[in-house]
N, C-alpha and C. Protein backbone atom coordinates (compact mmCIF):
# COMPACT_ATOMS: atom_id res chain seq x y z
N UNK A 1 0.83 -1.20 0.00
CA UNK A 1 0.00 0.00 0.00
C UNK A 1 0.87 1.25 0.00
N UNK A 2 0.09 2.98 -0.57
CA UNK A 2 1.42 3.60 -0.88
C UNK A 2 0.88 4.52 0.39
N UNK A 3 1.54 5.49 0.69
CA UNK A 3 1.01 6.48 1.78
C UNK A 3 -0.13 6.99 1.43
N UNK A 4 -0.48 7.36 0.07
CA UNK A 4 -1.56 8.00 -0.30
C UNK A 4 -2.97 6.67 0.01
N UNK A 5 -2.93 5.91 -0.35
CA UNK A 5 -3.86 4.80 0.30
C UNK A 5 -3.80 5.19 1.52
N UNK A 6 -3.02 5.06 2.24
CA UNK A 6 -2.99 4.59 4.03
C UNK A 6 -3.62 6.11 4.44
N UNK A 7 -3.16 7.05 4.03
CA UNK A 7 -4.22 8.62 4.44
C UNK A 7 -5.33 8.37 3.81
N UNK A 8 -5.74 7.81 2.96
CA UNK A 8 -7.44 8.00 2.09
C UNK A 8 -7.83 7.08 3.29
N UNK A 9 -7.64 5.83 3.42
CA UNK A 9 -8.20 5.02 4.57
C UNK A 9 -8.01 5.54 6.41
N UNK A 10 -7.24 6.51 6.39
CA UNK A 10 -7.23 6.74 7.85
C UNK A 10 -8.24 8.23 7.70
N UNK A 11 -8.14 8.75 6.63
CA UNK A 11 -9.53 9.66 6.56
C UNK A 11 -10.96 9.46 6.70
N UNK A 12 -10.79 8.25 5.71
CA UNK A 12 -12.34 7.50 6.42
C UNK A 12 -12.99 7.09 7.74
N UNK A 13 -12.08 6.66 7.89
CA UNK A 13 -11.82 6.14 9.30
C UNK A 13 -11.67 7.22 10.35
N UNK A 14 -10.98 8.54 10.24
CA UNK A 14 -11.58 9.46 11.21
C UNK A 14 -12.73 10.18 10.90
N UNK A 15 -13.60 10.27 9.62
CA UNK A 15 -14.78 10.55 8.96
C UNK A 15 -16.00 9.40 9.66
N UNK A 16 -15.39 8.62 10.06
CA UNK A 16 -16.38 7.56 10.69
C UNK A 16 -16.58 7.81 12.24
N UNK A 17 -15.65 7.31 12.74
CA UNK A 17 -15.28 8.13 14.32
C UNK A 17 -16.29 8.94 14.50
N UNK A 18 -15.70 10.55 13.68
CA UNK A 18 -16.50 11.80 13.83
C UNK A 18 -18.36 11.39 14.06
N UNK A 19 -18.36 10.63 12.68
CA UNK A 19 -20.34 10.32 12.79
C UNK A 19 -20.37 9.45 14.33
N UNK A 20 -19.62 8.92 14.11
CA UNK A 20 -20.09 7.83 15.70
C UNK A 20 -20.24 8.80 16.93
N UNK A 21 -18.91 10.03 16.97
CA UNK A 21 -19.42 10.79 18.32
C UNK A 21 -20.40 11.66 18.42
N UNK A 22 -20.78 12.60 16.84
CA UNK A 22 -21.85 12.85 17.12
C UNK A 22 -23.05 12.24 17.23
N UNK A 23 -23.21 10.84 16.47
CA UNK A 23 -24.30 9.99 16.88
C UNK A 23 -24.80 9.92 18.62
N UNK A 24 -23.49 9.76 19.13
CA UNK A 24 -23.35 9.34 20.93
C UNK A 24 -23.46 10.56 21.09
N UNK A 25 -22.79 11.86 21.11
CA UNK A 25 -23.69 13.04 22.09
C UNK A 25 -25.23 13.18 21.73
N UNK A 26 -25.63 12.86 20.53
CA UNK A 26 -26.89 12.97 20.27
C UNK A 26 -27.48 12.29 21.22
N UNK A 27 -27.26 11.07 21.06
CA UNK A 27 -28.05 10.07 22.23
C UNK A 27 -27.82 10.39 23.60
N UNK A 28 -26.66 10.98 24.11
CA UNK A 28 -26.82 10.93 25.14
C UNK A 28 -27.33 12.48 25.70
N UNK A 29 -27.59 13.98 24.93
CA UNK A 29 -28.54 15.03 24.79
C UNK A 29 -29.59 14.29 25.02
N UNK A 30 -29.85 13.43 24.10
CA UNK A 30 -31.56 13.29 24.55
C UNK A 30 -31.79 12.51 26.13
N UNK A 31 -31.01 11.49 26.32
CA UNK A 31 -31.40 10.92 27.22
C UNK A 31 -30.96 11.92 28.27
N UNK A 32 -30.20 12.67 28.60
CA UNK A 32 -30.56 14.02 29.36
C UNK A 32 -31.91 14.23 30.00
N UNK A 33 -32.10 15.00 28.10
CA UNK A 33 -33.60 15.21 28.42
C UNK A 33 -34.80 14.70 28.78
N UNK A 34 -34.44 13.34 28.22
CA UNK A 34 -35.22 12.34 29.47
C UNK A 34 -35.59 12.39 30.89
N UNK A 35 -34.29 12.35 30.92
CA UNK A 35 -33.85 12.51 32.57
C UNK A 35 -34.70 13.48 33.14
N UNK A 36 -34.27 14.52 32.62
CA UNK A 36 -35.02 15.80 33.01
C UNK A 36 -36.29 16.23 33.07
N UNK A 37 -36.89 15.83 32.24
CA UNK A 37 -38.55 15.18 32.18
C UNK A 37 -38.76 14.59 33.51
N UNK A 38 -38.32 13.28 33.69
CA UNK A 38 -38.72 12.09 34.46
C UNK A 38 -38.48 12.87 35.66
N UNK A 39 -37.22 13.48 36.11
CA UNK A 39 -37.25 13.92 37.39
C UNK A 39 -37.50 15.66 37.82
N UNK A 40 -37.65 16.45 37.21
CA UNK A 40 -37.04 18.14 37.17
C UNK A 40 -38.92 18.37 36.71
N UNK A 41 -39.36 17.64 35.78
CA UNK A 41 -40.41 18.07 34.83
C UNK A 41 -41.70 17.28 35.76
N UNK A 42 -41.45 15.99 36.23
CA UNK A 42 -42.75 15.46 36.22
C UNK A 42 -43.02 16.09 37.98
N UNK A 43 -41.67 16.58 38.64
CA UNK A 43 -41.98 16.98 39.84
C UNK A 43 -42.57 18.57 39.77
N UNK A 44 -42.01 19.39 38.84
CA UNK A 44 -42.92 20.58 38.42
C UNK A 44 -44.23 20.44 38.03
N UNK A 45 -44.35 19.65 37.09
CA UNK A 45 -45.75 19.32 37.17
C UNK A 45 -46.42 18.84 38.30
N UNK A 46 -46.33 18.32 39.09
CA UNK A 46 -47.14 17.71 40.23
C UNK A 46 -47.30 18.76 41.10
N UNK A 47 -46.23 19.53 41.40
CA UNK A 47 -46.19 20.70 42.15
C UNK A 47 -47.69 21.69 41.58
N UNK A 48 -48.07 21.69 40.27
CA UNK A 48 -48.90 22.55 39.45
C UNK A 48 -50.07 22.13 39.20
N UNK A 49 -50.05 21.13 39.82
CA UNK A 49 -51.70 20.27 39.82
C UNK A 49 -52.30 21.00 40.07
N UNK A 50 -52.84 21.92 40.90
CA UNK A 50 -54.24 22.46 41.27
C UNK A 50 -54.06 23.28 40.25
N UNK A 51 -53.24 24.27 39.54
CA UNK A 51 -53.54 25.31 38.94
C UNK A 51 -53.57 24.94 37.43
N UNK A 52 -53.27 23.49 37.25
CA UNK A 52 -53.46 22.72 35.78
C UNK A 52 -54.69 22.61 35.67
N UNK A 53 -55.63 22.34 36.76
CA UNK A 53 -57.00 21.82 37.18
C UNK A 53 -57.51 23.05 36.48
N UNK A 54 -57.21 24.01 37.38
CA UNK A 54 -57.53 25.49 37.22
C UNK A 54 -57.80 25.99 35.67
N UNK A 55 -56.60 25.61 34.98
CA UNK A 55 -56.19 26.03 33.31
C UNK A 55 -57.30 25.26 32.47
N UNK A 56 -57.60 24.03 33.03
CA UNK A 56 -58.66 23.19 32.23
C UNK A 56 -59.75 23.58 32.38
N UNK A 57 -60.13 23.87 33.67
CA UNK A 57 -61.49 24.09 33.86
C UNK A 57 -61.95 26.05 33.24
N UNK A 58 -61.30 26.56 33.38
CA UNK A 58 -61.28 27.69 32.30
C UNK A 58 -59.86 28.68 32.26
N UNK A 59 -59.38 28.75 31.17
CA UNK A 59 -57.67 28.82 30.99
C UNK A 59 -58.15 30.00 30.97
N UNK A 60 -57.22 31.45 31.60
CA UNK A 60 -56.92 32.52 31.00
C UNK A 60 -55.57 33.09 31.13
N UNK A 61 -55.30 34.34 30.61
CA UNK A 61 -53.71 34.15 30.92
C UNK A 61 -53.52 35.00 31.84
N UNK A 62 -54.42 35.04 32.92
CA UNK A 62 -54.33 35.65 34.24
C UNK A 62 -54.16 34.47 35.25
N UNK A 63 -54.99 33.57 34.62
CA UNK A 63 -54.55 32.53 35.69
C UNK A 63 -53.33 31.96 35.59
N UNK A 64 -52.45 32.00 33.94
CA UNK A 64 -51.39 31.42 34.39
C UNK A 64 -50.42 32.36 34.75
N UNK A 65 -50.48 33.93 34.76
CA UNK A 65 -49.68 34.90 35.08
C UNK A 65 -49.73 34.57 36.82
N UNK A 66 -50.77 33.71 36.99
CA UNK A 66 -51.12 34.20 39.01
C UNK A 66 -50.22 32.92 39.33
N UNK A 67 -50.01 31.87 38.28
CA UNK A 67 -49.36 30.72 38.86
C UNK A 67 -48.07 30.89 38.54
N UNK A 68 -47.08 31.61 37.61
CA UNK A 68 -45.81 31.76 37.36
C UNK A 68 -45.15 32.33 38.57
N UNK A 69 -46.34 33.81 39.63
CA UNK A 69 -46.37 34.30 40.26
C UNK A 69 -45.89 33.74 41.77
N UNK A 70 -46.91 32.66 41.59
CA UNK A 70 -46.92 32.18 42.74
C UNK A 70 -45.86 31.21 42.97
N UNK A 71 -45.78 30.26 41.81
CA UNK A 71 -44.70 29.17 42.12
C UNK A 71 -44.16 28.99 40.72
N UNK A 72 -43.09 29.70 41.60
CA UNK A 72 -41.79 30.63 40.72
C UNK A 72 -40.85 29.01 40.05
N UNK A 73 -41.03 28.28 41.47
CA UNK A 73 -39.73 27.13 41.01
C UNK A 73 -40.28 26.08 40.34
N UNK A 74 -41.54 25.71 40.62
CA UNK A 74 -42.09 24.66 39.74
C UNK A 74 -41.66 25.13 38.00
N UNK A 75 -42.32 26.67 38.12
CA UNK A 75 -42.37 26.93 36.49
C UNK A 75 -41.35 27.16 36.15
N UNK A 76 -39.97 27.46 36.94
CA UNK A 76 -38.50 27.32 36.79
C UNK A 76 -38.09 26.05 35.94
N UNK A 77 -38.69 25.17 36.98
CA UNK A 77 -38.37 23.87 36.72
C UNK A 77 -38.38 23.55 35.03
N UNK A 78 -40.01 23.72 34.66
CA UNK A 78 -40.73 24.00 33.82
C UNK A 78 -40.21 24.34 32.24
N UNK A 79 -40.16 25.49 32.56
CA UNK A 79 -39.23 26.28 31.58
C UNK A 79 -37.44 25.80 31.35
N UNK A 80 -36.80 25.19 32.29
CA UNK A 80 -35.76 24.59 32.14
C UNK A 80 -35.87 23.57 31.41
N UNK A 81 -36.44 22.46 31.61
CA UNK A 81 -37.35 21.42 30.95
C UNK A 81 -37.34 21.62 29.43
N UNK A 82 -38.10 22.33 29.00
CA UNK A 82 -38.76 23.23 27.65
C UNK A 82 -37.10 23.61 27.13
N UNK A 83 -36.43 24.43 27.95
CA UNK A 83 -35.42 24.98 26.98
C UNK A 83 -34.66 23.68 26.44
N UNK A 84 -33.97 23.36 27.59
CA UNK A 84 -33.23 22.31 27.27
C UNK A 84 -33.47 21.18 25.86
N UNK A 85 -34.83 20.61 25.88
CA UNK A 85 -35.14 20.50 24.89
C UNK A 85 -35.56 20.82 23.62
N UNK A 86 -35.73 22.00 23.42
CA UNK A 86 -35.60 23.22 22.20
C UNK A 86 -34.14 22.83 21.78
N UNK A 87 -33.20 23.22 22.97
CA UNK A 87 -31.59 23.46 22.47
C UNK A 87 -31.41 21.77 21.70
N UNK A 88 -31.77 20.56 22.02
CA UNK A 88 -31.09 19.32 21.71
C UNK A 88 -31.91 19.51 20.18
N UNK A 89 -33.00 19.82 20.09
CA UNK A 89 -33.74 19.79 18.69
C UNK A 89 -33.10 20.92 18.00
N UNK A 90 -32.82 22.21 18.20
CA UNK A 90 -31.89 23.11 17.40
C UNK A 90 -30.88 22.47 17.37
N UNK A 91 -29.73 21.94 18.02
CA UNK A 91 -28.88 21.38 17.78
C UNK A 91 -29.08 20.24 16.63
N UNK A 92 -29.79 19.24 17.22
CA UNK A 92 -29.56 18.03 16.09
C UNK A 92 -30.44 18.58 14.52
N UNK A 93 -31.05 19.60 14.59
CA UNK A 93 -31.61 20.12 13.29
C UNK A 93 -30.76 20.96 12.29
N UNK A 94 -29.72 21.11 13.22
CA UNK A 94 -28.86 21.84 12.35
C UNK A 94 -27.55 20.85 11.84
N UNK A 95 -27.45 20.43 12.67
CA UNK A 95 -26.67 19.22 11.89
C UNK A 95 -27.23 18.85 11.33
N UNK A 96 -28.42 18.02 10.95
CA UNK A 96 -28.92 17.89 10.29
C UNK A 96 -28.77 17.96 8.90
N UNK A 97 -29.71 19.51 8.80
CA UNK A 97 -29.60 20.58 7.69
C UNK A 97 -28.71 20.64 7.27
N UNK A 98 -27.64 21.53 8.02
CA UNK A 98 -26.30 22.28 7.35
C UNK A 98 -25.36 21.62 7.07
N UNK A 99 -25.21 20.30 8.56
CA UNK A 99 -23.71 19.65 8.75
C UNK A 99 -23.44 20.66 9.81
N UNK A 100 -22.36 20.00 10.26
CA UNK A 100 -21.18 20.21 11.44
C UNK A 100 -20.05 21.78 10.94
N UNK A 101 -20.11 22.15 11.10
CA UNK A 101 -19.65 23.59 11.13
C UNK A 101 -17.85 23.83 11.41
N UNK A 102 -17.11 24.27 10.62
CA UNK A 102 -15.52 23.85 10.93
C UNK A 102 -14.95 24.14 12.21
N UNK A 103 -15.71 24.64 12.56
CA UNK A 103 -15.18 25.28 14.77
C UNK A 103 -15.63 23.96 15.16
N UNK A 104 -16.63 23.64 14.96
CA UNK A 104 -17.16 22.48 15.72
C UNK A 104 -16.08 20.92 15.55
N UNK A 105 -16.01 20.70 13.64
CA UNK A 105 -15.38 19.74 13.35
C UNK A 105 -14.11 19.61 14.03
N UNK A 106 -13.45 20.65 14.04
CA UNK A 106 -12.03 20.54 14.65
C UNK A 106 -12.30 20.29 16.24
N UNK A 107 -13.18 20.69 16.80
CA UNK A 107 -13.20 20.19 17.93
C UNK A 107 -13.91 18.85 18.34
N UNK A 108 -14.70 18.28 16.69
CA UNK A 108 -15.18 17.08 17.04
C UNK A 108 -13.59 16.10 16.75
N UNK A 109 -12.93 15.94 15.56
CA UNK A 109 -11.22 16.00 15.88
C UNK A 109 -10.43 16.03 17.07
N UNK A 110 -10.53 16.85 17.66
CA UNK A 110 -9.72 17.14 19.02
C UNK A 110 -10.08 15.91 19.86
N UNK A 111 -11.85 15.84 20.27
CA UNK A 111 -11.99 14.65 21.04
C UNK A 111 -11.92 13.41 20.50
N UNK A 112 -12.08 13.27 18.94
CA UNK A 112 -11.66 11.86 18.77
C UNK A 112 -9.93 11.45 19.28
N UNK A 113 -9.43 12.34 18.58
CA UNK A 113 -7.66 11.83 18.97
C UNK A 113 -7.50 11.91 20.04
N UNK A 114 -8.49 12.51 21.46
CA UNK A 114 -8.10 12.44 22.81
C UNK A 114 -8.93 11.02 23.13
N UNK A 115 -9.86 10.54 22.52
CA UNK A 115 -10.48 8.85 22.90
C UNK A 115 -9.38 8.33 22.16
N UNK A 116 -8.52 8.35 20.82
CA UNK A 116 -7.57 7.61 20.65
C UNK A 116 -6.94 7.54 21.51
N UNK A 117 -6.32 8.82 21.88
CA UNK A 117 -5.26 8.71 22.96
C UNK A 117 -4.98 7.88 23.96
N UNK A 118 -5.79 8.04 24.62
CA UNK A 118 -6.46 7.43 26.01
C UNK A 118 -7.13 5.84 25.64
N UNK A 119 -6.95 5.44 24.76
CA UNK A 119 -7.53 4.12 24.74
C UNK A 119 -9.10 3.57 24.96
N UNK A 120 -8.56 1.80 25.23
CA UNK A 120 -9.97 1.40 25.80
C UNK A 120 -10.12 1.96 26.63
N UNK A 121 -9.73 2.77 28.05
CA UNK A 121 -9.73 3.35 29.21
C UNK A 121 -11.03 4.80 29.11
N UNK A 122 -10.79 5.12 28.28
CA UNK A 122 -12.07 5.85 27.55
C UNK A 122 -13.38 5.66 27.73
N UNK A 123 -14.19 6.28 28.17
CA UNK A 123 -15.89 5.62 28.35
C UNK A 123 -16.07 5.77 27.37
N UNK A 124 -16.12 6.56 25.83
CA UNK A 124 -16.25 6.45 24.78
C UNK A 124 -16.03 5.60 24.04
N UNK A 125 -14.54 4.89 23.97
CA UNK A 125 -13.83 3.90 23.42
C UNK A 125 -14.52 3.57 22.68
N UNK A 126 -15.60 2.37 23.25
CA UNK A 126 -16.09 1.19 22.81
C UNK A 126 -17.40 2.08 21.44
N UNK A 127 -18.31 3.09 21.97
CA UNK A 127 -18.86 3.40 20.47
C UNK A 127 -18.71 4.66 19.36
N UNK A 128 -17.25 4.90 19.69
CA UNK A 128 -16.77 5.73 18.61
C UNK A 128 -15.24 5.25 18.06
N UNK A 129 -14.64 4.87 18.61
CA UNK A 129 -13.32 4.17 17.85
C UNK A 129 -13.25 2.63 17.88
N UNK A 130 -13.98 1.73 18.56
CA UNK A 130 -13.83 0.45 18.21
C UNK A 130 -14.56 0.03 16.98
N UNK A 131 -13.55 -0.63 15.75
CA UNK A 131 -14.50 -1.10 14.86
C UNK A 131 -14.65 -2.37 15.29
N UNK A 132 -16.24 -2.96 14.50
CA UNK A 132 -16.96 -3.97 14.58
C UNK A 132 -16.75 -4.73 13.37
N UNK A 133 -16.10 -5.56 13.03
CA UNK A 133 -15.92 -6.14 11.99
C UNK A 133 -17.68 -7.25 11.89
């Protein structure tokens, strides 16, 4: 094989990497937001029961101005919840769309050659640089 082979194949091969880590922050953004749901979101909500009651039985936006008012941290909670997941859907929509952006690539680069670096020892290791034959 000549050098020019062995760089076309180690390009691929860090072209692969790259999709695998953003695949894995993707997955692990969302399951975040999971998280955050299950514990941050479903306890804001429970906290908001009576004034959910309230919104159903006739919504205005006085009543929910009187509940932001009142319980500041539930709808904290709330609104944390909401952003967070906006940001993982802007994020993965723009990759998406556009692709990975050259500030970004070089720093998706940076962390692959630091999971090379560092080996199996890596919590990454195993689903961004181990191939699966």
């Amino acid at each position: 094989m000549s050098n020019e082979d062995i760089n076309v194949i180690s390009d691929q091969l860090l072209e692969r990497q790259i999709q695998r880590l953003i695949e894995v922050q993707t997955y692990l953004r969302w399951m975040f937001d999971v998280f955050l749901w299950l514990t941050v979101g479903t306890a804001s909500i429970w906290a908001l029961r009576s004034d959910i009651e309230l919104w159903i039985a006739a919504f205005t936006w006085a009543a929910v101005r009187m509940s932001l008012i009142s319980n500041r941290l539930p709808m904290l909670g709330l609104g944390f919840c909401v952003a967070m997941t906006l940001a993982t859907l802007v994020w993965q929509s723009s990759i998406i769309l556009w692709g990975v952006n050259q500030r970004e690539r070089r720093s998706l680069i940076q962390q692959v050659q630091k999971i090379q670096k560092q080996g199996k020892s890596h919590l990454l290791w195993r689903w961004v640089c181990e191939e699966k034959l």
